[in-house]
N, C-alpha and C. Protein backbone atom coordinates (compact mmCIF):
# COMPACT_ATOMS: atom_id res chain seq x y z
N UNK A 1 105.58 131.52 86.56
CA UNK A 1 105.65 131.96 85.19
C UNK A 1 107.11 132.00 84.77
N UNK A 2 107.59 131.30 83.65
CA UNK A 2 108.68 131.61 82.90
C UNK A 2 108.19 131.49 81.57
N UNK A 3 109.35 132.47 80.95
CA UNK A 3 109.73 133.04 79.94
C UNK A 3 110.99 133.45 79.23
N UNK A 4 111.30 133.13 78.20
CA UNK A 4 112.53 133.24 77.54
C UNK A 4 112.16 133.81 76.14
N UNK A 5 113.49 134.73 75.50
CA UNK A 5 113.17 135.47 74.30
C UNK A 5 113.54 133.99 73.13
N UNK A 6 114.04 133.11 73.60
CA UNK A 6 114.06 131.77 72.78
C UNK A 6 112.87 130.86 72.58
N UNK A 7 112.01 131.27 73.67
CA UNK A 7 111.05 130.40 73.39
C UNK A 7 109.95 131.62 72.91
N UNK A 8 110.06 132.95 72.90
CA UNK A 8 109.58 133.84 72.27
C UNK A 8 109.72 133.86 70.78
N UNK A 9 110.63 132.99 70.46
CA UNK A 9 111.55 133.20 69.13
C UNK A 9 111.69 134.69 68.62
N UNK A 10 112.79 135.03 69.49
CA UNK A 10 113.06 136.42 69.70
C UNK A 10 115.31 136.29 69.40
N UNK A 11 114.98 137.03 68.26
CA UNK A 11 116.97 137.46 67.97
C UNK A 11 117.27 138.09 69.08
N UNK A 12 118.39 137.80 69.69
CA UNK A 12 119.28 138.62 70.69
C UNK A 12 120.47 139.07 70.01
N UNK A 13 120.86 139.87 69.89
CA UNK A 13 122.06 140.44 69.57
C UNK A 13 123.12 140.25 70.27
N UNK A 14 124.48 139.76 69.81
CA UNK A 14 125.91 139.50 70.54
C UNK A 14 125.87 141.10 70.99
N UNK A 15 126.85 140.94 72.22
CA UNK A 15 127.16 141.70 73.05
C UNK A 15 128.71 141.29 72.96
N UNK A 16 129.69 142.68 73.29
CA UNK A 16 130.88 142.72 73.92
C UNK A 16 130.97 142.80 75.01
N UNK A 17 132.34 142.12 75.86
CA UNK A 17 132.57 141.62 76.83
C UNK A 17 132.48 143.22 77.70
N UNK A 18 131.85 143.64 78.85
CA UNK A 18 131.60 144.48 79.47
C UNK A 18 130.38 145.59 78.95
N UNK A 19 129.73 145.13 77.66
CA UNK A 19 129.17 145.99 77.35
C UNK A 19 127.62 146.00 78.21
N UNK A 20 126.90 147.16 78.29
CA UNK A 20 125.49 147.07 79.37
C UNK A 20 124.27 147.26 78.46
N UNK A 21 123.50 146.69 78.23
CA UNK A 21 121.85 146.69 77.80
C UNK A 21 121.05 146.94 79.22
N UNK A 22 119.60 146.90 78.53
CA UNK A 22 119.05 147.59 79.46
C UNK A 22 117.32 146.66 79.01
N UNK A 23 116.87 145.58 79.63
CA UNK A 23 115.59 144.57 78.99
C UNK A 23 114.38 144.54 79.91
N UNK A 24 113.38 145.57 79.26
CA UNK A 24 112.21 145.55 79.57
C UNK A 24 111.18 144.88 79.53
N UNK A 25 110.45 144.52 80.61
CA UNK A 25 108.97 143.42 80.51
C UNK A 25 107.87 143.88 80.11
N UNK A 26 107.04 144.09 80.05
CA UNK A 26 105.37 144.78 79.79
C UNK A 26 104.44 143.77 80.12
N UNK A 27 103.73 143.21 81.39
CA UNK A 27 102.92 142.39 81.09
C UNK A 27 102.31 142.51 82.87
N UNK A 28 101.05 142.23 82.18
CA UNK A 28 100.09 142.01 83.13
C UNK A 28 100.18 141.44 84.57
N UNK A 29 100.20 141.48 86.21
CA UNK A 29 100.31 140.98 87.03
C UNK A 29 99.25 140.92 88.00
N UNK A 30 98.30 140.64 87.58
CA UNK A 30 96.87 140.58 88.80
C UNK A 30 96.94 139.33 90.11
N UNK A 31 98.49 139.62 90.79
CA UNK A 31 98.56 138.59 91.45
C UNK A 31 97.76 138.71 92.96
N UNK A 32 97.01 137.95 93.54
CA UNK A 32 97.07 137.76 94.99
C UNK A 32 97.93 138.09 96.14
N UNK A 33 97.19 137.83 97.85
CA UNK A 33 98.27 137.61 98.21
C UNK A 33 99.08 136.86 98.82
N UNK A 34 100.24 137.34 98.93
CA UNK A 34 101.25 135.98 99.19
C UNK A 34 102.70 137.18 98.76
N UNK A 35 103.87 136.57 99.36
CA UNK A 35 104.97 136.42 99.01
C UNK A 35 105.76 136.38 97.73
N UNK A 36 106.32 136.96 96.48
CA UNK A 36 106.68 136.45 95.96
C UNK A 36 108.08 137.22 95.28
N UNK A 37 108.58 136.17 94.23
CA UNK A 37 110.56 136.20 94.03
C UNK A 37 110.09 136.68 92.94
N UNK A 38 111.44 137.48 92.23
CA UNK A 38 111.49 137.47 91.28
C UNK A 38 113.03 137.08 90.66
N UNK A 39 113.40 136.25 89.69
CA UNK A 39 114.48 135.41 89.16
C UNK A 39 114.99 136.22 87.63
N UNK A 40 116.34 136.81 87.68
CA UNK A 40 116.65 136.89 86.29
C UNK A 40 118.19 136.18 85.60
N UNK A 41 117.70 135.34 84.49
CA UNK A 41 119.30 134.64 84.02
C UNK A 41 119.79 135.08 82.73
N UNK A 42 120.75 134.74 82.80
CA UNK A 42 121.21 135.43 81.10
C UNK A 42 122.20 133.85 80.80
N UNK A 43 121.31 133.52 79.49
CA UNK A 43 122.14 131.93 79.64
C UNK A 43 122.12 132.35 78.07
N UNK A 44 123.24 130.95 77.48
CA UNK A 44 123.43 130.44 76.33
C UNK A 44 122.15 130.45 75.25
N UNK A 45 122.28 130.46 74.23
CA UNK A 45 121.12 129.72 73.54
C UNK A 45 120.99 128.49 73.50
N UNK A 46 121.41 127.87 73.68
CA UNK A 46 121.30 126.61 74.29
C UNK A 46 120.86 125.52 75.41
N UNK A 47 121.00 127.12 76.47
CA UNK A 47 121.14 126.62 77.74
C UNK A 47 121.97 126.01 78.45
N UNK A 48 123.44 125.83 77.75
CA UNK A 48 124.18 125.10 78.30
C UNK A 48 125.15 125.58 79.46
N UNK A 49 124.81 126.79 79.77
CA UNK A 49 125.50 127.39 80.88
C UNK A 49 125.09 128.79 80.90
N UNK A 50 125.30 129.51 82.28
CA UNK A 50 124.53 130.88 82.66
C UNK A 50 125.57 131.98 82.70
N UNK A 51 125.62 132.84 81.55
CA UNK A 51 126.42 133.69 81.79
C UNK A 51 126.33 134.69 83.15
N UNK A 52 125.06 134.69 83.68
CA UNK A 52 124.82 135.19 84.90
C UNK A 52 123.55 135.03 85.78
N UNK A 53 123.11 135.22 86.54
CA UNK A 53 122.23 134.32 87.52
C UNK A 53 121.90 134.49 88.72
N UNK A 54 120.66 135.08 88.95
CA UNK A 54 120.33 135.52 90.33
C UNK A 54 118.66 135.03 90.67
N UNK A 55 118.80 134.28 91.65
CA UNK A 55 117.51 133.49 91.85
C UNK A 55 116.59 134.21 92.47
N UNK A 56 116.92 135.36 93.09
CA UNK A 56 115.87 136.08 94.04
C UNK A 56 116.50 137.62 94.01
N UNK A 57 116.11 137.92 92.93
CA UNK A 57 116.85 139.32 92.28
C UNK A 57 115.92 140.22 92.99
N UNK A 58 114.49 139.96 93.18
CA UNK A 58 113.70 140.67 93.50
C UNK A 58 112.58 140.10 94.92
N UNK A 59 112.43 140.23 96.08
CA UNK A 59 111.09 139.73 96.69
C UNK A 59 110.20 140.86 96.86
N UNK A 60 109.15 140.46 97.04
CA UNK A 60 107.97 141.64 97.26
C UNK A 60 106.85 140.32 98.29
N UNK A 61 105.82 141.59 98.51
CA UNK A 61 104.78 141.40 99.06
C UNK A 61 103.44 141.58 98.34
N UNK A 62 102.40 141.21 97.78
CA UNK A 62 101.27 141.84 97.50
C UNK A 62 100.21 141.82 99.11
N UNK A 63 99.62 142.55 99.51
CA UNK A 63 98.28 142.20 100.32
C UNK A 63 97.75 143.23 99.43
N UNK A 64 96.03 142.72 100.10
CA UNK A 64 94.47 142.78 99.75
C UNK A 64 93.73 142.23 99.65
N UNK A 65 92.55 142.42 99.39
CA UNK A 65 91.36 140.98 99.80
C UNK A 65 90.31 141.48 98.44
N UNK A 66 90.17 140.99 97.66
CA UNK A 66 89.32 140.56 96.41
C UNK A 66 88.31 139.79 96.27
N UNK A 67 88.47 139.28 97.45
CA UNK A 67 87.42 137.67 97.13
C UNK A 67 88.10 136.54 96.80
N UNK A 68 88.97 136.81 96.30
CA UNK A 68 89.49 135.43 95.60
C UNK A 68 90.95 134.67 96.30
N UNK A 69 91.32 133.58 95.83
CA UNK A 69 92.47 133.16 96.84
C UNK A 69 93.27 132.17 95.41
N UNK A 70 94.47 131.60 95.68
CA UNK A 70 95.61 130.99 95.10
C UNK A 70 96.55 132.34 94.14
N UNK A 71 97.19 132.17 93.23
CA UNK A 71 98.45 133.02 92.97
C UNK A 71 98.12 133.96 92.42
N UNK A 72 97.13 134.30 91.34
CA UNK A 72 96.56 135.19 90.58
C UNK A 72 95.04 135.62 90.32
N UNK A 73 94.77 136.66 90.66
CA UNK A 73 93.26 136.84 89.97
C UNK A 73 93.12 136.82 88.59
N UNK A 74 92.23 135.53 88.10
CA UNK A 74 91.52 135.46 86.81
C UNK A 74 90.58 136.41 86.38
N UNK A 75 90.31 137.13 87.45
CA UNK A 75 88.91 138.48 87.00
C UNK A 75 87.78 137.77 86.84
N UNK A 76 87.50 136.89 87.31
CA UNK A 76 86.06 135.88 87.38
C UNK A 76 85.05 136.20 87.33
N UNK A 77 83.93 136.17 86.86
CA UNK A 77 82.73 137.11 87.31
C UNK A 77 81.43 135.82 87.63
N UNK A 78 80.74 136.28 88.60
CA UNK A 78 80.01 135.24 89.12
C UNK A 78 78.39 136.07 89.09
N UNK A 79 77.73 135.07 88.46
CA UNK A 79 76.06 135.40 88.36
C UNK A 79 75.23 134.42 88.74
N UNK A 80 74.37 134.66 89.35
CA UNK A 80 73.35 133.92 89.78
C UNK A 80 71.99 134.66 89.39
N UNK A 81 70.90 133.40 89.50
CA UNK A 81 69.53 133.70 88.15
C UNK A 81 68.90 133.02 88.51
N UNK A 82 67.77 133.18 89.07
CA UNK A 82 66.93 132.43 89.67
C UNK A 82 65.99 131.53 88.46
N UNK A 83 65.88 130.65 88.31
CA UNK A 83 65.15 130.12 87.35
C UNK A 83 63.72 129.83 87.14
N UNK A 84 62.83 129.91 88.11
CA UNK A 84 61.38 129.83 88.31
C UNK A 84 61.27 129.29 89.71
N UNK A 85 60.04 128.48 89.58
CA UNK A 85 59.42 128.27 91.09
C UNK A 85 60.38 126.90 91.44
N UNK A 86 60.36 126.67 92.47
CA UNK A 86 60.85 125.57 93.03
C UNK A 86 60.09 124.24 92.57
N UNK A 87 60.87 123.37 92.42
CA UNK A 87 60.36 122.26 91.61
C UNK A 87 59.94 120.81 92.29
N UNK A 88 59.60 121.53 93.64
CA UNK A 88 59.31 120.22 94.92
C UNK A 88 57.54 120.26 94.58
């Protein structure tokens, strides 16, 4: 998953040189398990260079067993319905 407040079309406000903010996420994570990073950059609007940059700012672990397997639970729900007699 990536995300940017540019492709949010989201205003950022200039900052002075040493000054500190403080940028909160809110969003859903029903991940599996497995291993995983977490990455934060602070670049240009442009993208043309990273005012700062850390590729593995964060690692974690999820375990548990759900039933389900690859990166995220979709919340799936599975039904079965018998339809009448057998048709042999």
């Amino acid at each position: 998953y990536d995300t940017t407040t540019r492709w949010r079309n989201m205003e950022t406000p200039c900052f002075t040189a040493g000054e500190a903010c403080r940028i909160e996420y809110d969003l859903q994570l029903p991940l599996l398990d497995g291993e995983f990073e977490l990455g934060v950059d602070v670049a240009a609007a442009d993208f043309s260079h990273y005012y700062d940059r850390l590729e593995r700012a964060l690692s974690f672990w999820v375990q548990g067993g759900k039933g389900a397997q690859g990166l995220i639970d979709l919340g799936a729900m599975i039904a079965i319905q018998r339809l009448g007699e057998p048709i042999f």
